[in-house]
N, C-alpha and C. Protein backbone atom coordinates (compact mmCIF):
# COMPACT_ATOMS: atom_id res chain seq x y z
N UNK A 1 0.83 -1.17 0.00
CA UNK A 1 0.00 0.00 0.00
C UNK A 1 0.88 1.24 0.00
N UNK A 2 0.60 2.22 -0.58
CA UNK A 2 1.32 3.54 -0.81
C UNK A 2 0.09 4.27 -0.32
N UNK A 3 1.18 5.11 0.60
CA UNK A 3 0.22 6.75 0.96
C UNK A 3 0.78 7.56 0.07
N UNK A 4 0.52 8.83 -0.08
CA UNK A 4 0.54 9.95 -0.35
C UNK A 4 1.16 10.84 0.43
N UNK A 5 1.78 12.24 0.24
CA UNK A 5 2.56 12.32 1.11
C UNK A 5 1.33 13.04 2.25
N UNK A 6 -0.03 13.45 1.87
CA UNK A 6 -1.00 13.81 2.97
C UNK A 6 -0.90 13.01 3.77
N UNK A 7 -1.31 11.45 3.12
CA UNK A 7 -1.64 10.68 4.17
C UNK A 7 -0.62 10.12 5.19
N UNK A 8 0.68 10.28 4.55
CA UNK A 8 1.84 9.64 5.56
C UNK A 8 1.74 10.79 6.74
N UNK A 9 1.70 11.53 6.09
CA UNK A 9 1.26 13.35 7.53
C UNK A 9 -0.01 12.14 8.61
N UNK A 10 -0.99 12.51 7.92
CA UNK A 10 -2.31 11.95 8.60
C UNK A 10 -1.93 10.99 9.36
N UNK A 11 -1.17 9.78 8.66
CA UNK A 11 -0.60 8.50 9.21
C UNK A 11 -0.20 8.62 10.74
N UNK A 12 0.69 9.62 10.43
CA UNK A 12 2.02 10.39 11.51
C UNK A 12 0.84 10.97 12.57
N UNK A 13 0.02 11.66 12.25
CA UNK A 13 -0.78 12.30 13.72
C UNK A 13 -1.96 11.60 14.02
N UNK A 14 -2.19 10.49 13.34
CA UNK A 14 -3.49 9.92 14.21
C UNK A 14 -2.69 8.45 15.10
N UNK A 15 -1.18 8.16 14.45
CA UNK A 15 -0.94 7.08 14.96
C UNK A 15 -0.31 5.72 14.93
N UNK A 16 -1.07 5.73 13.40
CA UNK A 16 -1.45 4.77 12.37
C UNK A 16 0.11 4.26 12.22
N UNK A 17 0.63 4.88 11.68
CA UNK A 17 2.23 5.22 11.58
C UNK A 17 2.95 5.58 12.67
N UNK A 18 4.33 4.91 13.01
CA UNK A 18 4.96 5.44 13.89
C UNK A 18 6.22 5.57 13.90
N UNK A 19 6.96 7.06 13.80
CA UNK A 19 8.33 6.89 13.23
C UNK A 19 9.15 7.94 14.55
N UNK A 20 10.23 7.38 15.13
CA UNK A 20 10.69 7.91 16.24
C UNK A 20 12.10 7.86 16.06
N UNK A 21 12.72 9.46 15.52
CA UNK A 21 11.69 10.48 15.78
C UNK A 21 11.04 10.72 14.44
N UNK A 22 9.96 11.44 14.50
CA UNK A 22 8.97 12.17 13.46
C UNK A 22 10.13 12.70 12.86
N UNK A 23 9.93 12.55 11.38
CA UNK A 23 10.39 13.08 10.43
C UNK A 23 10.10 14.68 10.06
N UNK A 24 10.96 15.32 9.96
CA UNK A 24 10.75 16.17 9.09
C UNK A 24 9.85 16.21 7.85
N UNK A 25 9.10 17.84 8.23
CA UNK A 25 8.15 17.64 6.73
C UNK A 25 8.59 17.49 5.58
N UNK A 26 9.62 18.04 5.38
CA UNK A 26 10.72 18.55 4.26
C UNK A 26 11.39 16.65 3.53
N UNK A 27 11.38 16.17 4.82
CA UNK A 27 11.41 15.21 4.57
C UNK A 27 10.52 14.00 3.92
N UNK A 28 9.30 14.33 4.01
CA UNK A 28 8.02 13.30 3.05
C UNK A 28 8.00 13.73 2.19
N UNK A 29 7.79 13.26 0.80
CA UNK A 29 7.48 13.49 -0.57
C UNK A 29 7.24 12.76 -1.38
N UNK A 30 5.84 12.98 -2.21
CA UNK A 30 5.33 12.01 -2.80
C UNK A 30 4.99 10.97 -1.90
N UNK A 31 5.30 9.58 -2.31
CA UNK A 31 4.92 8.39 -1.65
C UNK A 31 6.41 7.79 -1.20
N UNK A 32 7.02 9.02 -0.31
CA UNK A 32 8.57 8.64 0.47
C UNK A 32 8.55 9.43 1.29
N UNK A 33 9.13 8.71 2.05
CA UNK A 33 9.85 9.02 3.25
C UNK A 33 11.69 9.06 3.56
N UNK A 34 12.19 10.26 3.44
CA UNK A 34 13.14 10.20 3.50
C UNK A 34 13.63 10.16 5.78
N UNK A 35 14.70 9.30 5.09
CA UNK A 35 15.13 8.84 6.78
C UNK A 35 16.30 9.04 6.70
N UNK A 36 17.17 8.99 7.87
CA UNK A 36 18.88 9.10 7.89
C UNK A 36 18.65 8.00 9.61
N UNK A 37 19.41 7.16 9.15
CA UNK A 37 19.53 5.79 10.31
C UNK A 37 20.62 5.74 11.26
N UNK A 38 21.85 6.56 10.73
CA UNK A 38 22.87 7.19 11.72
C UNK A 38 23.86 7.31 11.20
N UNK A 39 25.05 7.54 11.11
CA UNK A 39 26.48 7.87 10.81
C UNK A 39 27.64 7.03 10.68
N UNK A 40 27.01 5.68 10.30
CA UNK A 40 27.87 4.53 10.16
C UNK A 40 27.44 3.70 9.20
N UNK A 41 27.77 3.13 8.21
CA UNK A 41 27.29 2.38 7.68
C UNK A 41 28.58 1.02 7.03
N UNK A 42 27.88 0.72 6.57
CA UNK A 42 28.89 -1.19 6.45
C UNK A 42 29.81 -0.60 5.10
N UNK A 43 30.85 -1.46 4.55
CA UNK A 43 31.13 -1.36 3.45
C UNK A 43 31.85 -3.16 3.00
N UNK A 44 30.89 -3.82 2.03
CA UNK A 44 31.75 -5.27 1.99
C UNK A 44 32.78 -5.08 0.62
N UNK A 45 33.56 -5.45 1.45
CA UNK A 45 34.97 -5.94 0.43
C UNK A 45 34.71 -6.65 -0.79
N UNK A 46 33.87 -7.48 -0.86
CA UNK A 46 33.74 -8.43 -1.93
C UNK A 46 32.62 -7.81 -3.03
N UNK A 47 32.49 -6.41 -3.12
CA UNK A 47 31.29 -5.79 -3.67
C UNK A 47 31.16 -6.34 -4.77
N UNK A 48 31.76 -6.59 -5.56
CA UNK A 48 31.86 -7.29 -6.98
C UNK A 48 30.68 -8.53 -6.92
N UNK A 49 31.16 -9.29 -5.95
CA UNK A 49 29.69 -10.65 -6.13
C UNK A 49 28.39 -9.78 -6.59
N UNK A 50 27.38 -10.92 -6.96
CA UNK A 50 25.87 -10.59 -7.57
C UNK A 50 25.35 -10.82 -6.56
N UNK A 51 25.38 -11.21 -4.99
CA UNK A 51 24.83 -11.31 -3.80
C UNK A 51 25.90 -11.32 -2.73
N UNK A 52 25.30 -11.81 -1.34
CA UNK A 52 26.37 -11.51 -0.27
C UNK A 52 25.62 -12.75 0.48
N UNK A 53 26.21 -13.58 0.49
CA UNK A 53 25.42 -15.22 1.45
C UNK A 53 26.35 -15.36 2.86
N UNK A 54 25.56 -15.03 4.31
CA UNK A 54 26.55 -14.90 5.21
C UNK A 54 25.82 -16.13 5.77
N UNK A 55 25.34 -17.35 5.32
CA UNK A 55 25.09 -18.39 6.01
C UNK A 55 26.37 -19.30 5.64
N UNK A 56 26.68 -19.89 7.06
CA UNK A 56 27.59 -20.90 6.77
C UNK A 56 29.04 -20.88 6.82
N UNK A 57 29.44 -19.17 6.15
CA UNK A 57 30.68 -19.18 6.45
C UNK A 57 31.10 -17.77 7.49
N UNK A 58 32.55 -17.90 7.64
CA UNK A 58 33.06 -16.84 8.43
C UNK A 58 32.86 -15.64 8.06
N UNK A 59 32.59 -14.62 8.67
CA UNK A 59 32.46 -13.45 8.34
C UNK A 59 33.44 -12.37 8.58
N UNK A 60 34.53 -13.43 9.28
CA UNK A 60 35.69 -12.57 9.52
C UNK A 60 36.57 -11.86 8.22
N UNK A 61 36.63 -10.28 8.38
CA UNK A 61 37.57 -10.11 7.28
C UNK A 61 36.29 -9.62 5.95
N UNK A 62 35.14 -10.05 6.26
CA UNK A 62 34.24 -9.84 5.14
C UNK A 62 33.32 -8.17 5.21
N UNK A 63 33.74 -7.96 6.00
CA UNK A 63 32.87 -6.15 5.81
C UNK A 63 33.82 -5.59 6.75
N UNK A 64 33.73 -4.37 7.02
CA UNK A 64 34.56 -3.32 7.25
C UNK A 64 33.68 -1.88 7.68
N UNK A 65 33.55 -1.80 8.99
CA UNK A 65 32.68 -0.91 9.49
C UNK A 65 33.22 0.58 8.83
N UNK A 66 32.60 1.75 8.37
CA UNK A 66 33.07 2.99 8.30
C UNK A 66 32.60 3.99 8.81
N UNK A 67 32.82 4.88 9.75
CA UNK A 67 32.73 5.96 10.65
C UNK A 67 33.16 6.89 9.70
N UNK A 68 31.71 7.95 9.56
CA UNK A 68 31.76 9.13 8.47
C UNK A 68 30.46 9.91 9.46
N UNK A 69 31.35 11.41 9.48
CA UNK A 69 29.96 12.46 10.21
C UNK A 69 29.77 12.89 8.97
N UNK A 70 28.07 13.36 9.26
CA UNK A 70 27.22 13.98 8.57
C UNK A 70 27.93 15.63 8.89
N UNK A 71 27.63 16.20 7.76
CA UNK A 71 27.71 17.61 7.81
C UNK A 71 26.69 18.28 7.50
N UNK A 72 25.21 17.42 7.17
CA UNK A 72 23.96 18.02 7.70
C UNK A 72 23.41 17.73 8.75
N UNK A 73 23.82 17.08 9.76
CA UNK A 73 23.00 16.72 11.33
C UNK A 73 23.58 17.92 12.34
């Protein structure tokens, strides 16, 4: 189901929806929601594969955390 960006508003103040914290208005548009999840994100070494299968084997050595500040927060 897709809202609109009214209804993701509507969503947001009756309930329905629950995003913590509330987004910025600036932030809904159209049928999106823009989010920012925090200031770290993964990077895998092996980017080249057509998938990433972490069942089964070691994961040692296989991603590489990266610490980057925002210079809009």
């Amino acid at each position: 189901m897709q809202l609109t960006d009214i209804e993701i508003e509507d969503s947001l103040d009756n309930g329905t929806t629950i995003m913590e914290p509330r987004p910025a208005p600036e932030a809904i548009s159209g049928v999106s929601v823009d989010v920012k999840l925090g200031n770290q994100f993964r990077v895998f070494k092996d980017h080249t594969a057509p998938y990433i299968d972490l069942i089964g084997i070691s994961t040692a050595g296989l991603e590489t955390v990266v610490s980057r500040i925002s210079q809009d927060s």
